[in-house]
Protein backbone atom coordinates (compact mmCIF):
# COMPACT_ATOMS: atom_id res chain seq x y z
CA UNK A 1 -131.41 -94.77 -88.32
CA UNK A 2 -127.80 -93.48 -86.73
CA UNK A 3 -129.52 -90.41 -85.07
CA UNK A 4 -131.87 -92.88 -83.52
CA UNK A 5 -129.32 -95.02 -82.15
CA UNK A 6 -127.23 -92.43 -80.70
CA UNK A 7 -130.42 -90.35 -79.48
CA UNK A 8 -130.97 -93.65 -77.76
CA UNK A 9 -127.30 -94.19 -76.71
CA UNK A 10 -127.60 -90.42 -75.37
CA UNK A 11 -130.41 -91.14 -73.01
CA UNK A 12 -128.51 -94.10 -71.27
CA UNK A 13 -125.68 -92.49 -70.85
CA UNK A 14 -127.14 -89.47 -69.39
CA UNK A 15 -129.41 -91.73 -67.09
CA UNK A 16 -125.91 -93.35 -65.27
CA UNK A 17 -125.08 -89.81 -64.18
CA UNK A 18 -125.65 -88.57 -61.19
CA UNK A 19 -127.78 -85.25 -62.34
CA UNK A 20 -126.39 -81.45 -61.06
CA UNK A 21 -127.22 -80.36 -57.85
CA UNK A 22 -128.31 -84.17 -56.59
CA UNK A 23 -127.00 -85.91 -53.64
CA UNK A 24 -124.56 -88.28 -55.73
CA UNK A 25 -123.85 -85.09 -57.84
CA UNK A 26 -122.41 -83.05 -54.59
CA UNK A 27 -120.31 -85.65 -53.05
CA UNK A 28 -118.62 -86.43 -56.11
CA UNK A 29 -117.97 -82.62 -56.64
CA UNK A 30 -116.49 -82.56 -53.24
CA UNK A 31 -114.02 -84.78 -54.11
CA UNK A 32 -112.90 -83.09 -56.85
CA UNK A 33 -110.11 -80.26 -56.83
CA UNK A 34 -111.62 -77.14 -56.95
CA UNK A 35 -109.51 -76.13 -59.52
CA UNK A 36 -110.99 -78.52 -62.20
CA UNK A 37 -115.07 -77.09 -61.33
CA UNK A 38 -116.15 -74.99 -64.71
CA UNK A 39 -118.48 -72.05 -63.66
CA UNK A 40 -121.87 -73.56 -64.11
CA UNK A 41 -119.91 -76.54 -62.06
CA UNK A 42 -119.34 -73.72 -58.95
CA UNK A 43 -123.15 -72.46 -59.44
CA UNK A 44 -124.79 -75.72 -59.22
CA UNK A 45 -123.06 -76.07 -55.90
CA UNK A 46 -123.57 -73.59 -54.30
CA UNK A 47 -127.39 -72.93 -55.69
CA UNK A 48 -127.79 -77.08 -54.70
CA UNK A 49 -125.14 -78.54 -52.35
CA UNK A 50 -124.66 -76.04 -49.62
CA UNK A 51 -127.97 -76.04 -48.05
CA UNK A 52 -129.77 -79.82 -47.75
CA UNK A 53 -133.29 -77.90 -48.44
CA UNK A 54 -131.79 -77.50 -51.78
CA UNK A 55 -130.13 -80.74 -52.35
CA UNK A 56 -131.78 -82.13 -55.10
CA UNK A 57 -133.13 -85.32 -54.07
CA UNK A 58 -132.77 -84.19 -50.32
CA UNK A 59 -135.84 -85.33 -48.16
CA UNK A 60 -136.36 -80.98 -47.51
CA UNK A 61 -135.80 -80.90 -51.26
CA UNK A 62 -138.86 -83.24 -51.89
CA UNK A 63 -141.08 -81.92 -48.96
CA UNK A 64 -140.89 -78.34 -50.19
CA UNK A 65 -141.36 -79.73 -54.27
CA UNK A 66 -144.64 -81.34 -52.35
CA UNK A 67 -145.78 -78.60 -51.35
CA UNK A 68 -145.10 -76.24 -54.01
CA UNK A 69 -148.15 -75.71 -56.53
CA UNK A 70 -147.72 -78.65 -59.32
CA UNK A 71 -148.90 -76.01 -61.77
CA UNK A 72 -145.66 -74.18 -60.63
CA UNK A 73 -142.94 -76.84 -61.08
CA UNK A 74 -140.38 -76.27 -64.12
CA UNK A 75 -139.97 -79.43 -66.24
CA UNK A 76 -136.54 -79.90 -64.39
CA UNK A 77 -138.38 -80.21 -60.66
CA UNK A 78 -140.98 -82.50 -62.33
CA UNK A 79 -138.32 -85.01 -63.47
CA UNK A 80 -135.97 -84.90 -60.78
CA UNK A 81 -138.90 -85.30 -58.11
CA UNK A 82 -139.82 -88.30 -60.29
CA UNK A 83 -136.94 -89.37 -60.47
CA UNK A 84 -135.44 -88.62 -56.78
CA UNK A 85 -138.47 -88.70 -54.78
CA UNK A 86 -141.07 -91.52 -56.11
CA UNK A 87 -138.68 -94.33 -57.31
């Protein structure tokens, strides 16, 4: 029963967070000192915060998801559309 209760503990926790490479996700990264990014921390950047097309979340982020071949979308894109561009 303990797994259970911190599987489910897990999934709240995770679902407070803003999620790498989302809006929430960049500007709190920009506030932060540079010096206390990891590495995947400086790749999510600058693969999602530099450029608003890739913004995850961003309305260019959504459009281009939309028009990208559902049968293409990684299971990543599939929940963070759900999650960023239908609720």
């Amino acid at each position: 029963m303990k797994p259970l209760i911190a599987a489910i503990a897990l999934i709240i926790l995770s679902a407070c967070s803003a999620d790498p490479g989302s809006e929430a996700w960049c500007s709190t990264m920009q506030e932060k000192s540079k010096g206390d990014w990891t590495a995947d921390d400086t790749m999510t950047y600058g693969k999602h915060c530099l450029l608003d097309s890739q913004t995850i979340g961003s309305e260019d982020w959504c459009d281009d998801l939309k028009d990208k071949d559902k049968g293409d979308w990684t299971t990543d894109e599939t929940k963070n559309y759900a999650k960023h561009c239908v609720i």
